[in-house]
N, C-alpha and C. Protein backbone atom coordinates (compact mmCIF):
# COMPACT_ATOMS: atom_id res chain seq x y z
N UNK A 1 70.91 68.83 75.38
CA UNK A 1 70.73 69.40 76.70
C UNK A 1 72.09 69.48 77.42
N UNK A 2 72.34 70.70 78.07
CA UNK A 2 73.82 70.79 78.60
C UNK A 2 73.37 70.49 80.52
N UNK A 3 74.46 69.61 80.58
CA UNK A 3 74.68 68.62 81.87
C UNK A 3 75.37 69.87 82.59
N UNK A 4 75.21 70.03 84.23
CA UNK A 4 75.84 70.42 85.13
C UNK A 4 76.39 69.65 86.14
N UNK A 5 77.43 69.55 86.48
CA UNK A 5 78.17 69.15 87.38
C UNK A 5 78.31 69.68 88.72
N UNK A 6 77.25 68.89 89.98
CA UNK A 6 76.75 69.16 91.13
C UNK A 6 78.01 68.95 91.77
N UNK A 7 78.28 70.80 93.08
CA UNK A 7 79.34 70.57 93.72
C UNK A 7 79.27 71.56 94.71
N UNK A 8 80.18 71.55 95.89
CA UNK A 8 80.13 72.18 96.68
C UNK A 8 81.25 72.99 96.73
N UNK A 9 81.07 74.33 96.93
CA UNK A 9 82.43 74.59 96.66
C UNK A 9 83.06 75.29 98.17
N UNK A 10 84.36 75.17 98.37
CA UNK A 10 84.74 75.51 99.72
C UNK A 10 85.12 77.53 99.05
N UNK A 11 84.95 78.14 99.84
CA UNK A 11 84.60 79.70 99.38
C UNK A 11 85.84 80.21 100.58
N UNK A 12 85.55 79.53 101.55
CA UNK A 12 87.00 80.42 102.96
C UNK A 12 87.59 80.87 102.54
N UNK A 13 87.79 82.33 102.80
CA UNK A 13 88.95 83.30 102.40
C UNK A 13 89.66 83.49 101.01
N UNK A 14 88.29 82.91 99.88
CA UNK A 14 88.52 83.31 98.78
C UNK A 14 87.65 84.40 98.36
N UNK A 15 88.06 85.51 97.66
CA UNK A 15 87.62 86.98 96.98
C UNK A 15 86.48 86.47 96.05
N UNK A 16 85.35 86.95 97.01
CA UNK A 16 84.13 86.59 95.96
C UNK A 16 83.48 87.99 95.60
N UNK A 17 83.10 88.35 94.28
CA UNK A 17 82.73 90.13 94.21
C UNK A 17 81.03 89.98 93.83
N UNK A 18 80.52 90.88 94.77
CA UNK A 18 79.34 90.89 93.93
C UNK A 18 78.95 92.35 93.37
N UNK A 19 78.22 92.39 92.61
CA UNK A 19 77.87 93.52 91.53
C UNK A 19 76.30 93.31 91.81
N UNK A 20 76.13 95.04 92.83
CA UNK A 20 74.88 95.14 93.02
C UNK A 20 74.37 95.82 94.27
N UNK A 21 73.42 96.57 94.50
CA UNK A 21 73.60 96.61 96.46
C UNK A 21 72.27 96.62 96.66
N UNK A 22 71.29 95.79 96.12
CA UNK A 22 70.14 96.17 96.68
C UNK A 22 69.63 94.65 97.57
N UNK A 23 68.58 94.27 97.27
CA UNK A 23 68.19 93.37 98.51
C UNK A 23 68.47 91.90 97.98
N UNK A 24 68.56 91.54 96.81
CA UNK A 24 68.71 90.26 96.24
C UNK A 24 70.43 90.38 96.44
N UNK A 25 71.08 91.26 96.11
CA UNK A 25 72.99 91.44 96.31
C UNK A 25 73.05 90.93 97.83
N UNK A 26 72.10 91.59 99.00
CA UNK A 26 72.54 91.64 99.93
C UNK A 26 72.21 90.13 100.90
N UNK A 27 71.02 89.20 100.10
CA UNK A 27 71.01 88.04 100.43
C UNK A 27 72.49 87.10 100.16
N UNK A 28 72.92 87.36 99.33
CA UNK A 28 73.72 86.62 98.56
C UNK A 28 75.19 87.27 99.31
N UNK A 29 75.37 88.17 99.44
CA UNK A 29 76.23 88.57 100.75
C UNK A 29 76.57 87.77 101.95
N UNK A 30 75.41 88.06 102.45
CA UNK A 30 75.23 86.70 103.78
C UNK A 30 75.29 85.69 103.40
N UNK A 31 74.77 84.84 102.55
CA UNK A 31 75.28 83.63 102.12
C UNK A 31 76.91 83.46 101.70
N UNK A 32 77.38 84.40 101.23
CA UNK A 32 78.64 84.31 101.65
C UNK A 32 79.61 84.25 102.30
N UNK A 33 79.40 85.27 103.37
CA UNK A 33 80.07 85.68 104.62
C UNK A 33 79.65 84.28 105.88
N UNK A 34 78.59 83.98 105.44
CA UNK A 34 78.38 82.29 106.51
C UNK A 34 78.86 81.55 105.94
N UNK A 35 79.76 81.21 104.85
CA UNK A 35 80.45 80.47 104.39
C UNK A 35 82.34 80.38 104.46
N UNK A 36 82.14 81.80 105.26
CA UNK A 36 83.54 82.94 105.48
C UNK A 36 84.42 83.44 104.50
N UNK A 37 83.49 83.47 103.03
CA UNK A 37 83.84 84.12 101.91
C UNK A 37 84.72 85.70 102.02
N UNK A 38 85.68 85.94 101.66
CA UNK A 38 85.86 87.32 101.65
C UNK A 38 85.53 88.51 100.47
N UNK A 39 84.33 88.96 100.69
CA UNK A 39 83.10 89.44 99.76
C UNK A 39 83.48 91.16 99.83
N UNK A 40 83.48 91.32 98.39
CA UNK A 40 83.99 92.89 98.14
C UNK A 40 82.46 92.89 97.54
N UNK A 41 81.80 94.48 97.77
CA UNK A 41 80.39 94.55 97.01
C UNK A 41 80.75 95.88 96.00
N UNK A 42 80.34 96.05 94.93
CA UNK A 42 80.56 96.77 94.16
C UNK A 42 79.11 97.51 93.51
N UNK A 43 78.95 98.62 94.13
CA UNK A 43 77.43 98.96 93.73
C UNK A 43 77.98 101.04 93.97
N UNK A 44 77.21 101.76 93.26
CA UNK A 44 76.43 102.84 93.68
C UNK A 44 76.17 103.38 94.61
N UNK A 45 74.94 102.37 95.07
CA UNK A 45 73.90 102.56 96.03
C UNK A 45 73.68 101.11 96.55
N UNK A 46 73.76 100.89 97.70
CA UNK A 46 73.32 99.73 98.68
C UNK A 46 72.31 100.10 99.88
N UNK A 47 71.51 98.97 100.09
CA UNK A 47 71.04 98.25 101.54
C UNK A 47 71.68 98.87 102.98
N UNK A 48 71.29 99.58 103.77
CA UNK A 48 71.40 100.07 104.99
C UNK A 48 72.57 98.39 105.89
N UNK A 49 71.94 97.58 105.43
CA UNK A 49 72.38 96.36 105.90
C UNK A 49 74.19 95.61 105.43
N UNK A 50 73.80 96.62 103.95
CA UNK A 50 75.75 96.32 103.68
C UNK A 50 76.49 97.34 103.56
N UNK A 51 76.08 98.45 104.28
CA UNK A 51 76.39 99.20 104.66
C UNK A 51 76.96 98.98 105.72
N UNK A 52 76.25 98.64 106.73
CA UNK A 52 76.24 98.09 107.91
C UNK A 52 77.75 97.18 108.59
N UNK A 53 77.45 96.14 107.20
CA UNK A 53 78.62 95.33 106.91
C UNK A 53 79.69 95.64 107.02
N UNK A 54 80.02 97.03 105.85
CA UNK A 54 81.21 97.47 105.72
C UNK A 54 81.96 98.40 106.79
N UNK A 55 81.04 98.98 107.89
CA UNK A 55 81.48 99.27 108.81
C UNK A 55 81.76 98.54 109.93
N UNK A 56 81.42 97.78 109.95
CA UNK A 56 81.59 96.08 111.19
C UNK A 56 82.62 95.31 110.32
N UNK A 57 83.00 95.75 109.35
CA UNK A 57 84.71 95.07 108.52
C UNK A 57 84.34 93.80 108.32
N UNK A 58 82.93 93.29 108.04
CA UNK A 58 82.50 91.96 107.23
C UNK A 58 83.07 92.19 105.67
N UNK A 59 83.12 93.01 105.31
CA UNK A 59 82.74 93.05 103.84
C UNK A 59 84.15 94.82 103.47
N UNK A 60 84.35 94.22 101.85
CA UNK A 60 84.65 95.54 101.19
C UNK A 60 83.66 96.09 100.33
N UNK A 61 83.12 97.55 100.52
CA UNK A 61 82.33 98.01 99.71
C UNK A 61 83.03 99.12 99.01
N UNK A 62 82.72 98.84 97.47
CA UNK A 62 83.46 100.19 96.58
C UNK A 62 82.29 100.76 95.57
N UNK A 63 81.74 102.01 96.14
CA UNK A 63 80.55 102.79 96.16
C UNK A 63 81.11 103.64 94.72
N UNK A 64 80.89 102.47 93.43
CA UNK A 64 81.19 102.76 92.44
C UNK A 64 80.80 102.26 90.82
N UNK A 65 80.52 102.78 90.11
CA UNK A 65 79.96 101.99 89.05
C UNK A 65 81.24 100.88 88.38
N UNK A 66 80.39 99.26 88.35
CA UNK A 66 81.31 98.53 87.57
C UNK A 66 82.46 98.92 86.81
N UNK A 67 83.70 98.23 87.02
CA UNK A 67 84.63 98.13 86.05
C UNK A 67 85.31 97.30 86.15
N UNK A 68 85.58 96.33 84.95
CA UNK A 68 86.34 95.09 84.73
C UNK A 68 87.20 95.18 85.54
N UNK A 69 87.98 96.01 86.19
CA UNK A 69 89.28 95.97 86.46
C UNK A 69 88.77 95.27 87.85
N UNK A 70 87.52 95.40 88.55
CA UNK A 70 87.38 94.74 90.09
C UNK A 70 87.12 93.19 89.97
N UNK A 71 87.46 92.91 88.89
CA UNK A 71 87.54 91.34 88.55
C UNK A 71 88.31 90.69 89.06
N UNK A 72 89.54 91.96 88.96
CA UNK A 72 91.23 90.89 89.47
C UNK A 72 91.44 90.24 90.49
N UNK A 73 91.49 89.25 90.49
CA UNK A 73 91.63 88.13 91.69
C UNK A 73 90.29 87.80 92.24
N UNK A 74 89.45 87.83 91.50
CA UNK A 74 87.93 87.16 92.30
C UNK A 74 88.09 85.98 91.99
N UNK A 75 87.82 85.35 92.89
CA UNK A 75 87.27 83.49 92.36
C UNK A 75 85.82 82.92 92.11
N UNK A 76 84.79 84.04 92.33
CA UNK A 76 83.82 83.82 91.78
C UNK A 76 83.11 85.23 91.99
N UNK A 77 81.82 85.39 91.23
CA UNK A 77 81.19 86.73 91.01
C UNK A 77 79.76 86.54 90.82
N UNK A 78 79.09 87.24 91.85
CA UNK A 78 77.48 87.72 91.43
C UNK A 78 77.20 88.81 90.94
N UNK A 79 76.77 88.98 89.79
CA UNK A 79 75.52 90.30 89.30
C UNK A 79 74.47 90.13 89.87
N UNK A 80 74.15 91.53 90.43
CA UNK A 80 73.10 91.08 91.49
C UNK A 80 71.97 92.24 90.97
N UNK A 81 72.35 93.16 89.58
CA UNK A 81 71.83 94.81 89.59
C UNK A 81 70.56 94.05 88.59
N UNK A 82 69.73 95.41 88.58
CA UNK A 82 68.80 95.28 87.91
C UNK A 82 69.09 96.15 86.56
N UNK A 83 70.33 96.31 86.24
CA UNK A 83 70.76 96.92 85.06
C UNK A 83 71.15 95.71 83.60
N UNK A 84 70.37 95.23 82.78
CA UNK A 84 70.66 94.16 82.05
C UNK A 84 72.02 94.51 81.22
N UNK A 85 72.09 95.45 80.98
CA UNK A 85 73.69 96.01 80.33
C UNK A 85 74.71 95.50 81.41
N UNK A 86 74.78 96.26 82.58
CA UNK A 86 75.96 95.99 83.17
C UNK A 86 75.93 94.46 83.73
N UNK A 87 74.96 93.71 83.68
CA UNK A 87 74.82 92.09 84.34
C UNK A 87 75.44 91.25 83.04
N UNK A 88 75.28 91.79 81.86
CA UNK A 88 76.08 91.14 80.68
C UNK A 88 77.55 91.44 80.55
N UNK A 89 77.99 92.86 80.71
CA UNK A 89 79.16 93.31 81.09
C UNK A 89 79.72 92.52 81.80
N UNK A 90 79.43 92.29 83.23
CA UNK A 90 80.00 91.07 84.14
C UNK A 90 80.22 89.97 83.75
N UNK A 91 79.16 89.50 82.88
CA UNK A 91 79.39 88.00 82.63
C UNK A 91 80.06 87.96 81.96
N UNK A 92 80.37 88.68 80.53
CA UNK A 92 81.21 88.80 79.20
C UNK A 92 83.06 88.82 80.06
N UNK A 93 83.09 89.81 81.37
CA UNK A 93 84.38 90.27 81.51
C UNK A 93 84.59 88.77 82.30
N UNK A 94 83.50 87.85 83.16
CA UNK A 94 84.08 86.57 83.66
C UNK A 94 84.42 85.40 82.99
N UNK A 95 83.62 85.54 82.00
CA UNK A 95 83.95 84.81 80.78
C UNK A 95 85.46 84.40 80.02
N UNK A 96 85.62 85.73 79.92
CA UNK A 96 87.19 85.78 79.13
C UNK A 96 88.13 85.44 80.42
N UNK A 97 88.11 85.49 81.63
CA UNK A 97 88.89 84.96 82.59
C UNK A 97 88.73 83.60 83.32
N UNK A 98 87.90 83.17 82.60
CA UNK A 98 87.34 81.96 82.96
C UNK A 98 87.15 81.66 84.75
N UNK A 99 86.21 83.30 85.07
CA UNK A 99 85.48 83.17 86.76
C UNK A 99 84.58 82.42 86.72
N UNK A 100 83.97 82.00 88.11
CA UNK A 100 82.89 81.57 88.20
C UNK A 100 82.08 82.65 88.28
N UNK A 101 80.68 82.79 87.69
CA UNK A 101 79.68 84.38 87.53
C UNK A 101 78.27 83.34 87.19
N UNK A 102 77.32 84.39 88.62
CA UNK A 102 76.31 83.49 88.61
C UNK A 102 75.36 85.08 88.17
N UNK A 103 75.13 85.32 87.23
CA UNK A 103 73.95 86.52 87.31
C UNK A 103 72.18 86.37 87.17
N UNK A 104 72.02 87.12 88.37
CA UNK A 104 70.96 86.30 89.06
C UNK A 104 69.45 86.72 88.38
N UNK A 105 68.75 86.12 88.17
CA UNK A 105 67.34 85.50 87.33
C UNK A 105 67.97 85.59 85.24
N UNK A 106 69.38 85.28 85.55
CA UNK A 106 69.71 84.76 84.01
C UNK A 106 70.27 83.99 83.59
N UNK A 107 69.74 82.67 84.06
CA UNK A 107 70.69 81.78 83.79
C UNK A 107 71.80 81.28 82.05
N UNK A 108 70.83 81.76 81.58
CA UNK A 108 71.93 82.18 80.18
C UNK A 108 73.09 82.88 80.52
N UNK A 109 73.38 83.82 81.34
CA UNK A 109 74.54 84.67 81.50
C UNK A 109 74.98 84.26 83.12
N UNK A 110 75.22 82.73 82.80
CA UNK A 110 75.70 82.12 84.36
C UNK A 110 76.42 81.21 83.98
N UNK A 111 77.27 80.47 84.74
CA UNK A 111 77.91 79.32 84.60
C UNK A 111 78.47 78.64 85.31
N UNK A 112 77.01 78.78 86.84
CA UNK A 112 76.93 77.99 87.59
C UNK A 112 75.63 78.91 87.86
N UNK A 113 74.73 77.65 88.76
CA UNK A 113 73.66 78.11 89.49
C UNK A 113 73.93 78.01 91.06
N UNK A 114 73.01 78.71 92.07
CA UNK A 114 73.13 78.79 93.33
C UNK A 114 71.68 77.93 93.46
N UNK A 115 72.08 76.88 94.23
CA UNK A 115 70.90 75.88 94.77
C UNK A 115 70.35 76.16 96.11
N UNK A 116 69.23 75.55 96.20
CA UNK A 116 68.59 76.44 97.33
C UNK A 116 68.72 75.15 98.31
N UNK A 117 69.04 75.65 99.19
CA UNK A 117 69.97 74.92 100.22
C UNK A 117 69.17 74.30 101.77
N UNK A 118 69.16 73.07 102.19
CA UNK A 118 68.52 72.93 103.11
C UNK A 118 69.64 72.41 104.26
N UNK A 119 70.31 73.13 105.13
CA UNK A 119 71.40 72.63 106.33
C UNK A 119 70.77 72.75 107.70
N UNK A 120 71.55 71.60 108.21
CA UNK A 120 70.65 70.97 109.26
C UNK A 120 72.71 70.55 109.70
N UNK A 121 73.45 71.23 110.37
CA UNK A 121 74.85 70.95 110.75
C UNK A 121 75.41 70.69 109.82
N UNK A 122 76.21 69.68 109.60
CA UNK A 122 77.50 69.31 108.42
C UNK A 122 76.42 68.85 107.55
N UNK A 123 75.25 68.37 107.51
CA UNK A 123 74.09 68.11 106.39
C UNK A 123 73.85 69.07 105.58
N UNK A 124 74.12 68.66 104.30
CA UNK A 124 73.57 70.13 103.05
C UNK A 124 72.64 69.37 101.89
N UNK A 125 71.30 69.74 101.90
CA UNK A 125 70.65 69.08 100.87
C UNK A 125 70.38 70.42 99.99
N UNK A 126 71.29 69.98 98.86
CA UNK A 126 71.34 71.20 97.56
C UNK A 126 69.88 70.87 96.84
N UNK A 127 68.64 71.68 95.81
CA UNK A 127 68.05 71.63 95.00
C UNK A 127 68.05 72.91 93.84
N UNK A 128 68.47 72.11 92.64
CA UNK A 128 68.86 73.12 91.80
C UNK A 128 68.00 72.64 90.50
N UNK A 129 67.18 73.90 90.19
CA UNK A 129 66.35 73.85 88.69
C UNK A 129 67.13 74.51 87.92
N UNK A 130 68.43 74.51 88.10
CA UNK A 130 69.09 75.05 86.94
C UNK A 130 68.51 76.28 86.12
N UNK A 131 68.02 77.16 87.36
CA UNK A 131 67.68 78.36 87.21
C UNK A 131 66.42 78.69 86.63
N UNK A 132 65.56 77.52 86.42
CA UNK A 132 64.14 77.61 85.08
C UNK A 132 63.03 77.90 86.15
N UNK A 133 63.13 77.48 87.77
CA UNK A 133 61.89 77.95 88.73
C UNK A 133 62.88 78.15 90.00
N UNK A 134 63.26 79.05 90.36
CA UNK A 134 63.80 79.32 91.82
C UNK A 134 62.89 78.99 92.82
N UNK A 135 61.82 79.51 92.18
CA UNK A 135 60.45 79.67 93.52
C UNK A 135 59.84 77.84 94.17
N UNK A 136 60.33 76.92 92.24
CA UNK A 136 59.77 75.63 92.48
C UNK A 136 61.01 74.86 93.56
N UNK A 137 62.36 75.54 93.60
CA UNK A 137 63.59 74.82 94.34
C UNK A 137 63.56 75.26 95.70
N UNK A 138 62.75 76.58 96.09
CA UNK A 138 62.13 76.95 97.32
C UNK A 138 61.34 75.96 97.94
N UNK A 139 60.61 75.74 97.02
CA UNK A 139 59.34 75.13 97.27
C UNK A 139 59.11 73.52 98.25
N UNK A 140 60.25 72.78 96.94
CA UNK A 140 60.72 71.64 97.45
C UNK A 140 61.81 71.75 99.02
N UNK A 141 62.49 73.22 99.16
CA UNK A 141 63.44 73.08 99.95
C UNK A 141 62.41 73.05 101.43
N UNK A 142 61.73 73.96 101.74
CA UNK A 142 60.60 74.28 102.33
C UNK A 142 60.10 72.68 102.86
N UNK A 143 59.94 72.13 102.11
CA UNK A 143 59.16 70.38 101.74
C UNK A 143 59.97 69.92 102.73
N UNK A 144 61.68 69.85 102.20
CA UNK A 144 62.58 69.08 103.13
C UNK A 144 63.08 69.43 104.44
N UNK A 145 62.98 70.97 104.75
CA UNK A 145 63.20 71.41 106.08
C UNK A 145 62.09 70.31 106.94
N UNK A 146 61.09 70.27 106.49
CA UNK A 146 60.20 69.82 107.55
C UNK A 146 59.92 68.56 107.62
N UNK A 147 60.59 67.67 106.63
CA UNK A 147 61.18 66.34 106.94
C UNK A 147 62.40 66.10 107.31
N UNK A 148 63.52 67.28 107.29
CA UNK A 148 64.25 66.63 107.85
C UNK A 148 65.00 67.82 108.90
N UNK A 149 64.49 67.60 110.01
CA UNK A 149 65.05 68.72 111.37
C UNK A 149 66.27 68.42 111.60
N UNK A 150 66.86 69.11 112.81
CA UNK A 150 67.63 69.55 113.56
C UNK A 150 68.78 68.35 113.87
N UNK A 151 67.66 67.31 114.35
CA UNK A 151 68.37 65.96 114.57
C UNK A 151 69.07 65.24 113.83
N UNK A 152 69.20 65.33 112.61
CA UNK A 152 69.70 65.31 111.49
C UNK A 152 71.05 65.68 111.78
N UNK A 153 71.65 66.95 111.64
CA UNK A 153 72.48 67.77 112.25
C UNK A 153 73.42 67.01 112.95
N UNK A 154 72.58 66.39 114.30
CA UNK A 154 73.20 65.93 115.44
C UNK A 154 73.25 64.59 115.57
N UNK A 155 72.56 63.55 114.65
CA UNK A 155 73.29 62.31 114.51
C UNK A 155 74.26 62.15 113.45
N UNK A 156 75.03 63.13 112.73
CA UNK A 156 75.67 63.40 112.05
C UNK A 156 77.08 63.76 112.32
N UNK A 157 76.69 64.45 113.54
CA UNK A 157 78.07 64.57 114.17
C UNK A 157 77.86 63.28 115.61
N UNK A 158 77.71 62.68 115.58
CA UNK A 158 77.97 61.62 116.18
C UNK A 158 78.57 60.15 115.09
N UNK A 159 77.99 60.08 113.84
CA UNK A 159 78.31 59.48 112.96
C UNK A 159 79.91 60.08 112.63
N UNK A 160 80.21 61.59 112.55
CA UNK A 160 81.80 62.03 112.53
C UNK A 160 82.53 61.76 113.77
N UNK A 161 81.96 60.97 114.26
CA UNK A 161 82.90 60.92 116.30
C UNK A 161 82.94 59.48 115.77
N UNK A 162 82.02 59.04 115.48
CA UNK A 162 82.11 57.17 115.53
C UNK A 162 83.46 56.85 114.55
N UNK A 163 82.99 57.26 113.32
CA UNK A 163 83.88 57.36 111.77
C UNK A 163 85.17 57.36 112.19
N UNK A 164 85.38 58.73 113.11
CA UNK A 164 86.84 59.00 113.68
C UNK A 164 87.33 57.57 114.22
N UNK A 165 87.00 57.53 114.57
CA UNK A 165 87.39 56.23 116.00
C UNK A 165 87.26 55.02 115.05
């Protein structure tokens, strides 16, 4: 059984590309950009919404079919298409550069997973099935929102005021 190594990764103003523009690309967008990722999208055809993006200068969009060459300088990469050719393409071209490439409902052609995330302020409770039930890491996340609220959050940053001092 192959072990993963649970981590958080800081993303600020590093070139993250995703490959894709429809509604699963465009979740994963926002999860980037709230992280203050600097997210180039590489699709065809996109979402009214990263569209949107690219005119409000969140985002670079290049309204174009894949090519290795938009690899250069990414520090990590989503396939986000429903094209199984070009989601292997991606992974094969992150591979040989040794990116991070998460292509999404394959975890065979990943090498890292995205955990489904429960934040409550500087609090992050990650749950990751290592890609075998997304819906079951929902499920549980769902579970923990509602044990653990807001307040959480905010004795947390009182615990970072005390710590300081």
């Amino acid at each position: 059984m192959k072990e993963n190594y649970p981590v958080f990764l800081d993303l600020c103003g590093k070139k993250c590309l995703v490959v894709g523009g429809g509604a699963v690309a465009t979740r994963k967008v926002k999860t980037l950009l709230a992280v203050k990722a600097q997210v180039t999208v590489v699709s065809l055809q996109c979402t009214g919404e990263i569209q949107k993006l690219e005119k409000q200068g969140h985002i670079t969009l290049i309204q174009d079919e894949y090519k290795e060459s938009f690899l250069q300088g990414a520090f990590l990469v989503i396939s986000a298409t429903n094209d199984r050719r070009i989601n292997q393409q991606v992974y094969r071209g992150c591979v040989s550069r040794n990116l991070l490439v998460n292509v999404v409902d394959d975890p065979k052609h990943s090498n890292f997973f995205v955990p489904s995330v429960v934040s409550r302020g500087h609090l992050s409770i990650a749950i990751s099935t290592e890609g075998r039930s997304p819906a079951f890491a929902r499920h549980l996340r769902e579970e923990l929102e509602q044990q653990y609220g807001p307040e959480y959050g905010e004795f947390l940053e009182v615990l970072g005021h005390v710590r300081g001092q």
